[in-house]
N, C-alpha and C. Protein backbone atom coordinates (compact mmCIF):
# COMPACT_ATOMS: atom_id res chain seq x y z
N UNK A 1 31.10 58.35 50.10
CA UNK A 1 31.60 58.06 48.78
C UNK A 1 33.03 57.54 48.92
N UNK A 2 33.04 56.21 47.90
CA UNK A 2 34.64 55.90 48.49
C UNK A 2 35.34 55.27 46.83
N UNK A 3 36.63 55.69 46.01
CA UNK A 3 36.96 55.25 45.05
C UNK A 3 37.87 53.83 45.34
N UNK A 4 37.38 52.90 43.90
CA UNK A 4 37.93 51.97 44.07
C UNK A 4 38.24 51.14 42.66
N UNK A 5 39.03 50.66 42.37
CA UNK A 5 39.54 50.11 40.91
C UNK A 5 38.04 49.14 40.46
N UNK A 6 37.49 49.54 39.30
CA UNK A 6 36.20 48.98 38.64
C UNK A 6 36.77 47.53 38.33
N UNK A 7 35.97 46.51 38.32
CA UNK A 7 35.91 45.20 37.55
C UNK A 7 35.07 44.83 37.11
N UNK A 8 34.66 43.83 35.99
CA UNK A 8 33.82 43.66 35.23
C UNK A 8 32.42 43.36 35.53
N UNK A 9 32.26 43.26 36.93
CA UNK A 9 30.79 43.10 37.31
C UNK A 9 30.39 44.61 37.12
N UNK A 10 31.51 46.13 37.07
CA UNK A 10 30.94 47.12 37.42
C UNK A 10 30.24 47.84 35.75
N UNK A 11 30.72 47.04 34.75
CA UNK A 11 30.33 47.18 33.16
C UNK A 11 29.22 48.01 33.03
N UNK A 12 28.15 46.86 33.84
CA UNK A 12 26.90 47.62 33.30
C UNK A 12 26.49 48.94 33.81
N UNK A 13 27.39 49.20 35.19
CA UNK A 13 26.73 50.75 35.49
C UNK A 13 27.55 51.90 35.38
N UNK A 14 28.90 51.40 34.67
CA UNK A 14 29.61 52.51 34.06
C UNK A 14 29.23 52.67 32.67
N UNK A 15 28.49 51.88 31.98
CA UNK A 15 27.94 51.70 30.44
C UNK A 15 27.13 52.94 30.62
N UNK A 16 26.05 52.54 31.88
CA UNK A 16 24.44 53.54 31.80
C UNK A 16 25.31 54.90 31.55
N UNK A 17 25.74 54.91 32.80
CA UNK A 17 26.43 56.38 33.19
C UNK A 17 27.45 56.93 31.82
N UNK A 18 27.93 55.78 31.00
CA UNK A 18 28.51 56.60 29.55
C UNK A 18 28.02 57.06 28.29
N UNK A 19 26.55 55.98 28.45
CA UNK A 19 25.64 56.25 27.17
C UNK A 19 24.71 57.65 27.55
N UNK A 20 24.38 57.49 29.14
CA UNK A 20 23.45 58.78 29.45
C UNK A 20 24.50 60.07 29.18
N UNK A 21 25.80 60.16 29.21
CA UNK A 21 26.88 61.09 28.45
C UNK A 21 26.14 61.06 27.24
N UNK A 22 26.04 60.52 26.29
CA UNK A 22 26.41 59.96 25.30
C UNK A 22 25.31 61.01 24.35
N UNK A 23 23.99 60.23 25.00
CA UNK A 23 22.85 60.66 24.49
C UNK A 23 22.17 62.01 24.90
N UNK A 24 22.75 62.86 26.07
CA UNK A 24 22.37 64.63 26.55
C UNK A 24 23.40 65.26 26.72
N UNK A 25 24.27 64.73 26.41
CA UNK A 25 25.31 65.89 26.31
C UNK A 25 26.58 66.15 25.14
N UNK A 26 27.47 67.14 25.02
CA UNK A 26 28.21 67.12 23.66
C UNK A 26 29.81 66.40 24.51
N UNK A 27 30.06 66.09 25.56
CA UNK A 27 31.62 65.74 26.26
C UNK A 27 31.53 64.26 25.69
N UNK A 28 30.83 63.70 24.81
CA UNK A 28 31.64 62.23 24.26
C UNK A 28 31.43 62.98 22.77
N UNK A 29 31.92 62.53 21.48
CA UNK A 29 31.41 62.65 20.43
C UNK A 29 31.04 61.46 19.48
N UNK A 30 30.36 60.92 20.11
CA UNK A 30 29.60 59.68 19.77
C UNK A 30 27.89 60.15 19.48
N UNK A 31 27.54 59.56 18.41
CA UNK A 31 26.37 59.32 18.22
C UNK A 31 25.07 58.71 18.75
N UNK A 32 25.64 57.70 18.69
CA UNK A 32 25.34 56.07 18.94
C UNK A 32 25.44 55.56 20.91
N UNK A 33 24.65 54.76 21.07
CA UNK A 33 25.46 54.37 22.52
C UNK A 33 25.92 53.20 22.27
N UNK A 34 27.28 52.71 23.02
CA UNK A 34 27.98 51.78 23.00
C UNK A 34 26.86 51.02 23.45
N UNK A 35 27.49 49.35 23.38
CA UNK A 35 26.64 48.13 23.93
C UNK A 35 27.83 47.86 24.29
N UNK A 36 27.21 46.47 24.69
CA UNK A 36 27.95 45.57 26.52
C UNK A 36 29.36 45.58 25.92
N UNK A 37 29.05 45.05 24.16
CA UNK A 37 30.12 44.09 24.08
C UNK A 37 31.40 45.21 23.39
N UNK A 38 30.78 46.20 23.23
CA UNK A 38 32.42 47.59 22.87
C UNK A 38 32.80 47.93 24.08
N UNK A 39 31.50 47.65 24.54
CA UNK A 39 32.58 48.32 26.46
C UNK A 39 33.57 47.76 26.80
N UNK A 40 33.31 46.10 27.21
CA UNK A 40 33.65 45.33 27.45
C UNK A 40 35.08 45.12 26.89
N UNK A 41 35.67 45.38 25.33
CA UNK A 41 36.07 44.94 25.04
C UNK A 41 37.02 46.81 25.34
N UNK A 42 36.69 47.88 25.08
CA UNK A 42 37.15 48.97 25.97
C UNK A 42 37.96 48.95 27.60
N UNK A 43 37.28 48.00 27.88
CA UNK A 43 37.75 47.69 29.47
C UNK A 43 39.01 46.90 29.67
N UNK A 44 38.58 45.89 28.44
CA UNK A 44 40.01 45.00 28.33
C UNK A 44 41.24 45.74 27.92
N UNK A 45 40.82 46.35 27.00
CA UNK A 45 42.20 47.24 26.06
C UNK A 45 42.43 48.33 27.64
N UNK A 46 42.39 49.26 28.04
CA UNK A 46 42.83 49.83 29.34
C UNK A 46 43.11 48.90 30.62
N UNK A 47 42.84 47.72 30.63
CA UNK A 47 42.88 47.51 31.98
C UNK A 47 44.39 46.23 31.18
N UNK A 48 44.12 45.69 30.36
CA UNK A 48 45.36 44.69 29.41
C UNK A 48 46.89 46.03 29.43
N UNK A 49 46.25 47.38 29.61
CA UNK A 49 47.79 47.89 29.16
C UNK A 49 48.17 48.51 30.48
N UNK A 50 47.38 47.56 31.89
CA UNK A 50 48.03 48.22 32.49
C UNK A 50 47.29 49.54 33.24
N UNK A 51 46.26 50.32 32.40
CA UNK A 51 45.44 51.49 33.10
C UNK A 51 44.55 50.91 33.62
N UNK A 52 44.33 52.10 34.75
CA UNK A 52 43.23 52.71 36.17
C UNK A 52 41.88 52.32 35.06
N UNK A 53 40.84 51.99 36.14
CA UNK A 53 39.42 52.41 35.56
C UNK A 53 39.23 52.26 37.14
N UNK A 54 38.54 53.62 37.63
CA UNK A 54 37.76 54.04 38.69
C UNK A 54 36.98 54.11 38.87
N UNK A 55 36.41 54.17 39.80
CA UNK A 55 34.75 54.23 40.03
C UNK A 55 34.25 55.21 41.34
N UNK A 56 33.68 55.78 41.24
CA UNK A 56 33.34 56.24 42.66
C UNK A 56 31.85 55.68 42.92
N UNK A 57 31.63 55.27 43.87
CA UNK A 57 30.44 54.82 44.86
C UNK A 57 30.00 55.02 45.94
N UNK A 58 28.54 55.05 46.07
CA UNK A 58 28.43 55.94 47.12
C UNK A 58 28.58 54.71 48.49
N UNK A 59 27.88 54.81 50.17
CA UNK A 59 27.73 54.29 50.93
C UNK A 59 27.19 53.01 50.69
N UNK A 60 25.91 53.01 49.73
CA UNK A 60 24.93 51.57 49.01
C UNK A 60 25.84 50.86 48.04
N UNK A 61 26.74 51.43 47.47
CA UNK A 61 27.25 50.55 46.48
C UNK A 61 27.00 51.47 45.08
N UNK A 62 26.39 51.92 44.95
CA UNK A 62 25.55 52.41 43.37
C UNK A 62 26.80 53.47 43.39
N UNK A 63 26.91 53.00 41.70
CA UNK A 63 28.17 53.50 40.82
C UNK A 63 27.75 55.32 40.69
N UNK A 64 28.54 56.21 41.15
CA UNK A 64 28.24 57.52 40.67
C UNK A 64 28.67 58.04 39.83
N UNK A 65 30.11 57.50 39.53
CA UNK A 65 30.61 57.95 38.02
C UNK A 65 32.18 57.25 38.30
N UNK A 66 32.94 57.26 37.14
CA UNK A 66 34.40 56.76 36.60
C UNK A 66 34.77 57.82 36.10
N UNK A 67 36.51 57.15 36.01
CA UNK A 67 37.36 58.01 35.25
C UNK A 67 38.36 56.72 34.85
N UNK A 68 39.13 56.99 33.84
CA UNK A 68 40.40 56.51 33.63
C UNK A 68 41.24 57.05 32.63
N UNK A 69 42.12 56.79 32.01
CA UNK A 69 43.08 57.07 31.19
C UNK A 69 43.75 56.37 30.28
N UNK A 70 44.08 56.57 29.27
CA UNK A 70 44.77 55.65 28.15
C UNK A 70 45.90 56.44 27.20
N UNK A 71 46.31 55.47 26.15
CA UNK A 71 47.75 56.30 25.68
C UNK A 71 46.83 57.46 24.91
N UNK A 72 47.45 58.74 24.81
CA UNK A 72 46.98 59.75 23.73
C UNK A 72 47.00 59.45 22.19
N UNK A 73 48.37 58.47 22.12
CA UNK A 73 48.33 58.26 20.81
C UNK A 73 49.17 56.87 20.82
N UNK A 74 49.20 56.47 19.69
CA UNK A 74 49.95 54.92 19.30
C UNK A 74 51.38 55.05 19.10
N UNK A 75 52.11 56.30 18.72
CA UNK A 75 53.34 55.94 18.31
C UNK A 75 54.36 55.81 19.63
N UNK A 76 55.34 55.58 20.01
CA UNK A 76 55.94 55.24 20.52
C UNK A 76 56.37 56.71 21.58
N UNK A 77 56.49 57.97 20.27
CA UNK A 77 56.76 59.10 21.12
C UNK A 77 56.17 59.76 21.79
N UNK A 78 55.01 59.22 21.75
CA UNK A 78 53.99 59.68 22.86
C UNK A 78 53.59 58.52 24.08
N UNK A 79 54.57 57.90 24.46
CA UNK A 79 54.23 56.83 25.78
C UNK A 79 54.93 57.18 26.83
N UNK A 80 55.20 58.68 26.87
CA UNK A 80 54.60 59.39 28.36
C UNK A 80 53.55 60.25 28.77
N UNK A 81 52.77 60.14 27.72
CA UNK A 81 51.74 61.14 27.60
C UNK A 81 50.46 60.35 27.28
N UNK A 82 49.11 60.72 28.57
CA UNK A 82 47.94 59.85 28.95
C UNK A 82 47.13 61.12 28.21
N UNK A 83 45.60 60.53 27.92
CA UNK A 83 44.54 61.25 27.72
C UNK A 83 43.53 60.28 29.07
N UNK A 84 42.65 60.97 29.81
CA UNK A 84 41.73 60.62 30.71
C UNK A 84 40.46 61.26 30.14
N UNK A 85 39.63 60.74 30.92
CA UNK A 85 37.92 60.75 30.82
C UNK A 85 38.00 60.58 32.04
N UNK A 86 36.75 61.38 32.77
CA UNK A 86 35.83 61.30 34.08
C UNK A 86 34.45 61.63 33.42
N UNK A 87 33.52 61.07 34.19
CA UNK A 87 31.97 60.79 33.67
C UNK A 87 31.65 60.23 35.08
N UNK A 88 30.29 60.93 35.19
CA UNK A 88 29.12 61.16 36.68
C UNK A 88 27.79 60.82 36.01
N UNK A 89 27.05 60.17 36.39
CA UNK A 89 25.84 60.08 36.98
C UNK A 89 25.47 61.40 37.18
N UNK A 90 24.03 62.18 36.01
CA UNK A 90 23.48 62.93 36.46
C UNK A 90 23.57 63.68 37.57
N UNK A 91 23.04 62.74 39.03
CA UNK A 91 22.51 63.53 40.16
C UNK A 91 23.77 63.43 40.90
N UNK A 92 25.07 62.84 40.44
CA UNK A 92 26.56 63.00 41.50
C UNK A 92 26.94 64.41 41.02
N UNK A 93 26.56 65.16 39.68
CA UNK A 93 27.36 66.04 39.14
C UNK A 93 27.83 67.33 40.05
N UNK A 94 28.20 68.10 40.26
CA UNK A 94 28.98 69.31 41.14
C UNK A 94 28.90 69.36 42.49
N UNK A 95 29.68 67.65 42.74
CA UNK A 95 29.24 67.08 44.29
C UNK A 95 31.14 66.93 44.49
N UNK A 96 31.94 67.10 44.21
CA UNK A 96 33.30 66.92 44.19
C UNK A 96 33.83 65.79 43.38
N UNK A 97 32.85 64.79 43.54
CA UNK A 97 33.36 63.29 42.68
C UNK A 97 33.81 63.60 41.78
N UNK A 98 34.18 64.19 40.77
CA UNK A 98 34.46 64.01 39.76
C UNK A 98 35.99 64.59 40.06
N UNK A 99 36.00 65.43 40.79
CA UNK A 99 37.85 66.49 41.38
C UNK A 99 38.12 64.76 42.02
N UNK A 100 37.64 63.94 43.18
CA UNK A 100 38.19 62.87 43.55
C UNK A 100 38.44 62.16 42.35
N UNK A 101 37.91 61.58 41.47
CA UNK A 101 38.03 60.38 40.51
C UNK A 101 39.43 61.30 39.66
N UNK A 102 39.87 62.03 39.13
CA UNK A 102 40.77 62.72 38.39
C UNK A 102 41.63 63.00 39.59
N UNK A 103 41.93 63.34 40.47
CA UNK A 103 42.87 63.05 41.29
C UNK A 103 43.20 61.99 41.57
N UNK A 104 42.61 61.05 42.08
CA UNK A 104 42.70 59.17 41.98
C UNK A 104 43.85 59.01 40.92
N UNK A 105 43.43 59.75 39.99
CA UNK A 105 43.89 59.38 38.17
C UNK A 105 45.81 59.45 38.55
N UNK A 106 46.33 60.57 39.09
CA UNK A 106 47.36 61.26 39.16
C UNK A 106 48.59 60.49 39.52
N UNK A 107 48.01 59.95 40.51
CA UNK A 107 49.46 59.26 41.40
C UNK A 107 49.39 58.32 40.23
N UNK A 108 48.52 57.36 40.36
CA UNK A 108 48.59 56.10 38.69
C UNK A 108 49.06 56.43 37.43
N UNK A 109 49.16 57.63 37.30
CA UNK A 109 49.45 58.38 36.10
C UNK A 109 51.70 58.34 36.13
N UNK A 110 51.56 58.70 37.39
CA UNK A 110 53.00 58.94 37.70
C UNK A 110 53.53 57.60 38.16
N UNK A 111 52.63 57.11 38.65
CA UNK A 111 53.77 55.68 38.82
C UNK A 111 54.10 54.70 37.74
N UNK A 112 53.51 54.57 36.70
CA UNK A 112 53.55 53.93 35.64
C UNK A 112 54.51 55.26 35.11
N UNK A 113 55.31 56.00 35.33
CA UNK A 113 56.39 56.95 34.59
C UNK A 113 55.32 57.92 33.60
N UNK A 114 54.41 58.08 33.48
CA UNK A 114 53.83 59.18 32.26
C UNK A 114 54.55 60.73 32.90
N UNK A 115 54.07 61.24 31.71
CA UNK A 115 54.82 63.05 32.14
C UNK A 115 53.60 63.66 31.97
N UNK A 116 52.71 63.64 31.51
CA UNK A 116 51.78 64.83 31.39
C UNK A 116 50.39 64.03 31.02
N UNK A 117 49.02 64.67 31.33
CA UNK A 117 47.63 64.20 31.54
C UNK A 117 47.19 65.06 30.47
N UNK A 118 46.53 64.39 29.51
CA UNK A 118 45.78 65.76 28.32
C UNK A 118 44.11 65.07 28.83
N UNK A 119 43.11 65.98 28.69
CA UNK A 119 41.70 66.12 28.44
C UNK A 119 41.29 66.84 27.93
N UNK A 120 40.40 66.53 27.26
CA UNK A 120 39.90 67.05 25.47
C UNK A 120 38.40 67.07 25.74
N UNK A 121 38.08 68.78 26.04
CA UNK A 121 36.62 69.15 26.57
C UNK A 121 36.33 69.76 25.19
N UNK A 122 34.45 69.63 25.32
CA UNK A 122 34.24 70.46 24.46
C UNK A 122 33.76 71.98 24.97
N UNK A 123 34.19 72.81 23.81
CA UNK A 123 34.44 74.25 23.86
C UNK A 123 33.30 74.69 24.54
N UNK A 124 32.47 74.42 24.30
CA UNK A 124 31.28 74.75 25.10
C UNK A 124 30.88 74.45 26.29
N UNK A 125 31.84 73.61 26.85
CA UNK A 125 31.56 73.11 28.23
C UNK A 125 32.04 73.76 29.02
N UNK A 126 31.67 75.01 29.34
CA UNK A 126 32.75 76.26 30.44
C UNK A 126 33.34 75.40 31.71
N UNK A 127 31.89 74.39 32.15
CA UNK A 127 31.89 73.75 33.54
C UNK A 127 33.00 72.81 33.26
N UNK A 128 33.60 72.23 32.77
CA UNK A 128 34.39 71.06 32.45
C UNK A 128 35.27 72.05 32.25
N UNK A 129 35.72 73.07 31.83
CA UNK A 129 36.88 73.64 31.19
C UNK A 129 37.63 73.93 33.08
N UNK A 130 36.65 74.89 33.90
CA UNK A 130 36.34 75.33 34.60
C UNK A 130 37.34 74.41 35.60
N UNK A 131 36.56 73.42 35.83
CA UNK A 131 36.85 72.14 37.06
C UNK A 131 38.20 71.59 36.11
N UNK A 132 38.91 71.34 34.96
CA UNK A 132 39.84 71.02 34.69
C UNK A 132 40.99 72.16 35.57
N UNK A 133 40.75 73.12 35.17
CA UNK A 133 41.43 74.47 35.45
C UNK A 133 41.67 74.25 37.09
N UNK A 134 40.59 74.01 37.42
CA UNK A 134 41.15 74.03 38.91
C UNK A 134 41.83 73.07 39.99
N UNK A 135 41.35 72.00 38.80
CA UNK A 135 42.79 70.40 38.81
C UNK A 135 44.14 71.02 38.71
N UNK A 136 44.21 72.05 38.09
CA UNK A 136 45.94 72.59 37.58
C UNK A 136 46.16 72.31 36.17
N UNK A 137 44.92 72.19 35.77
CA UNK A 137 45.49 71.66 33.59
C UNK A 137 45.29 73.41 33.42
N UNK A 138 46.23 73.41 32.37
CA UNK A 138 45.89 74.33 31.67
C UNK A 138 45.64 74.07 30.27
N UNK A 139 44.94 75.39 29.74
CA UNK A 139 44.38 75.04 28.15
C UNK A 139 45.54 75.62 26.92
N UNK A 140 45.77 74.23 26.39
CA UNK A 140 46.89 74.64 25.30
C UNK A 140 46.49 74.43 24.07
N UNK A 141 45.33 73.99 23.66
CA UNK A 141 45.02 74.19 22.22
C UNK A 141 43.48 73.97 22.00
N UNK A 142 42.98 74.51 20.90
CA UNK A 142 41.79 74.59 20.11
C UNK A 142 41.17 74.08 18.64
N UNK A 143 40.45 73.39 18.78
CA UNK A 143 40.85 72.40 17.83
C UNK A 143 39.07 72.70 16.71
N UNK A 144 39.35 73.88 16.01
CA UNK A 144 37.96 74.47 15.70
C UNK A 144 37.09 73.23 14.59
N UNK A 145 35.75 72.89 14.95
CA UNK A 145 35.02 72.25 14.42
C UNK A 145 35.08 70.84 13.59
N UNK A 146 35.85 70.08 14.59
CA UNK A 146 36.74 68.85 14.61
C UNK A 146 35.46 67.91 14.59
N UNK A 147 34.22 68.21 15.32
CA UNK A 147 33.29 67.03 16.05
C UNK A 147 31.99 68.05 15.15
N UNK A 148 31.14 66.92 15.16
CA UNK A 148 29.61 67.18 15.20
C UNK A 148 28.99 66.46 15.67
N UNK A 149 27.39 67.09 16.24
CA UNK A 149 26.63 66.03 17.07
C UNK A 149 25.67 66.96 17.05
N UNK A 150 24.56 66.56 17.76
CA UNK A 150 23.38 67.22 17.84
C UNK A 150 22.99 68.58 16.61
N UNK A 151 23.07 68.26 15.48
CA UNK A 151 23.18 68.97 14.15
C UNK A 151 24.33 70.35 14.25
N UNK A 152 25.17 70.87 15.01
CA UNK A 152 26.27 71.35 14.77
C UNK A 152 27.49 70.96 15.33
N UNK A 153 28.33 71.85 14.62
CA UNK A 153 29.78 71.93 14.72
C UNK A 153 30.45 72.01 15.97
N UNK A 154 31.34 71.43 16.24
CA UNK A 154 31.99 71.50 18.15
C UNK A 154 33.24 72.08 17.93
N UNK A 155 33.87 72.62 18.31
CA UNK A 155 34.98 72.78 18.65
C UNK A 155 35.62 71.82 20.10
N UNK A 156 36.98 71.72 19.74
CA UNK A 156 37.44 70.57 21.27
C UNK A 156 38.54 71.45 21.60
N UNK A 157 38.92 71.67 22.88
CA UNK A 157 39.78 72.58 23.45
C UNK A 157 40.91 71.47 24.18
N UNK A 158 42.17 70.77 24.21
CA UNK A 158 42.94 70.37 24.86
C UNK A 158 43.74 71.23 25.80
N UNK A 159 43.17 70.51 27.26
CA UNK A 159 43.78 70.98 28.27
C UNK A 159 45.40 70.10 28.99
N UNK A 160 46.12 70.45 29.54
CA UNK A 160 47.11 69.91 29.63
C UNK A 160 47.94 69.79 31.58
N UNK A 161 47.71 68.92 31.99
CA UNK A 161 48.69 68.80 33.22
C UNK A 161 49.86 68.25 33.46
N UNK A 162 50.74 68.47 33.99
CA UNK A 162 52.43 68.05 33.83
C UNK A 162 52.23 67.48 35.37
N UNK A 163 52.64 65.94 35.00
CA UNK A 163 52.50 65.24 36.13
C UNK A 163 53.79 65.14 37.25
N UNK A 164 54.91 64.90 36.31
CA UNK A 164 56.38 65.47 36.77
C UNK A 164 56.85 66.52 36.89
N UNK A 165 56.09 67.56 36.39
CA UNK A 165 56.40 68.82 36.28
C UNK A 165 57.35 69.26 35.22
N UNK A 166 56.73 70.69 34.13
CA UNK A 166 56.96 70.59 32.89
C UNK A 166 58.44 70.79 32.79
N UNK A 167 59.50 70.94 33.82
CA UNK A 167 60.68 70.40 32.96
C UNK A 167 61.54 69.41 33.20
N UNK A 168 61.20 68.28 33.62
CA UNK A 168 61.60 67.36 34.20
C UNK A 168 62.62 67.31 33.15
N UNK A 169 63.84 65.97 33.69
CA UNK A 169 64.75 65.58 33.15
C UNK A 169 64.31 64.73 31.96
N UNK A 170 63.24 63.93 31.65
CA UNK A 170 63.07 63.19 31.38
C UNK A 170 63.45 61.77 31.38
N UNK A 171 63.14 60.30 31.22
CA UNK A 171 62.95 59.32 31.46
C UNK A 171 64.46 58.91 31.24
N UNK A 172 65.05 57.91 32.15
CA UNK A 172 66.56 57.49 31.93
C UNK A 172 66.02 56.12 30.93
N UNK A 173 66.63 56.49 29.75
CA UNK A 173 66.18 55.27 28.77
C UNK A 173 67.53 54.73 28.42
């Protein structure tokens, strides 16, 4: 297995691998599965500002899963602060790929100057809470019955990693 920056030939097999999220499990809160052309245009907006989109692959080539990261929010006071996604392929799941692709994430995270990594699991996902936890995020908030999907209520738990470490000086502006 070896990670490497995705490009647009890799669309269609990070699509499968986001809609099969999409459609068995509650970690997207989407209904619907994206098509070519929201991905596509998803890919541009992260990769136009500058962010990672990863991929891990095995020995053959075949995509096992991504990760990347984008701003948490639009205003200005939050442009040191990333939100990421990692997403596997079914049969890659509790094979390490997913600890590689979110580590990948880190150094990219810090060289572009960000201070801190948020991921936004759902409450019910012990395994995701679990493997965040042992990245070094910790869980700083709870966000009760924010999402619905599969006819109930979700709760989303934001977890939090300090990429500079939480008391840095902050940014010489």
């Amino acid at each position: 297995m070896h990670i490497r920056d995705a490009n647009l030939e890799d669309l269609a097999a990070i699509l499968d691998i986001y809609n099969e999220v999409i459609a068995t499990t509650t970690a997207i809160y989407n209904d619907d599965p994206l098509t070519a052309g929201e991905f596509a245009v998803w890919f541009q907006d992260r990769t136009g500002a500058g962010y990672p989109i990863l991929l891990a692959e095995d020995d053959d080539g075949r995509v096992l899963g991504f990760s990347s990261f984008g701003d948490f929010r639009a205003r200005p006071g939050y442009r040191f602060t990333v939100e990421h996604s990692v997403h596997l392929a079914p049969e890659a799941r509790g094979q390490g790929i997913g600890t590689a692709l979110v580590q990948a994430l880190i150094p990219r995270a810090r060289a572009l100057g960000k201070h801190t990594m948020l991921g936004a699991v759902d409450a019910d996902n012990h395994g995701s809470i679990r493997f965040h936890e042992k990245l070094g995020f910790a869980q700083v908030g709870r966000l009760p019955q924010v999402g619905f999907k599969f006819g109930r209520w979700l709760d989303l738990v934001y977890l939090q990693l300090f990429i500079d470490g939480p008391n840095s000086a902050g940014p010489a502006l």
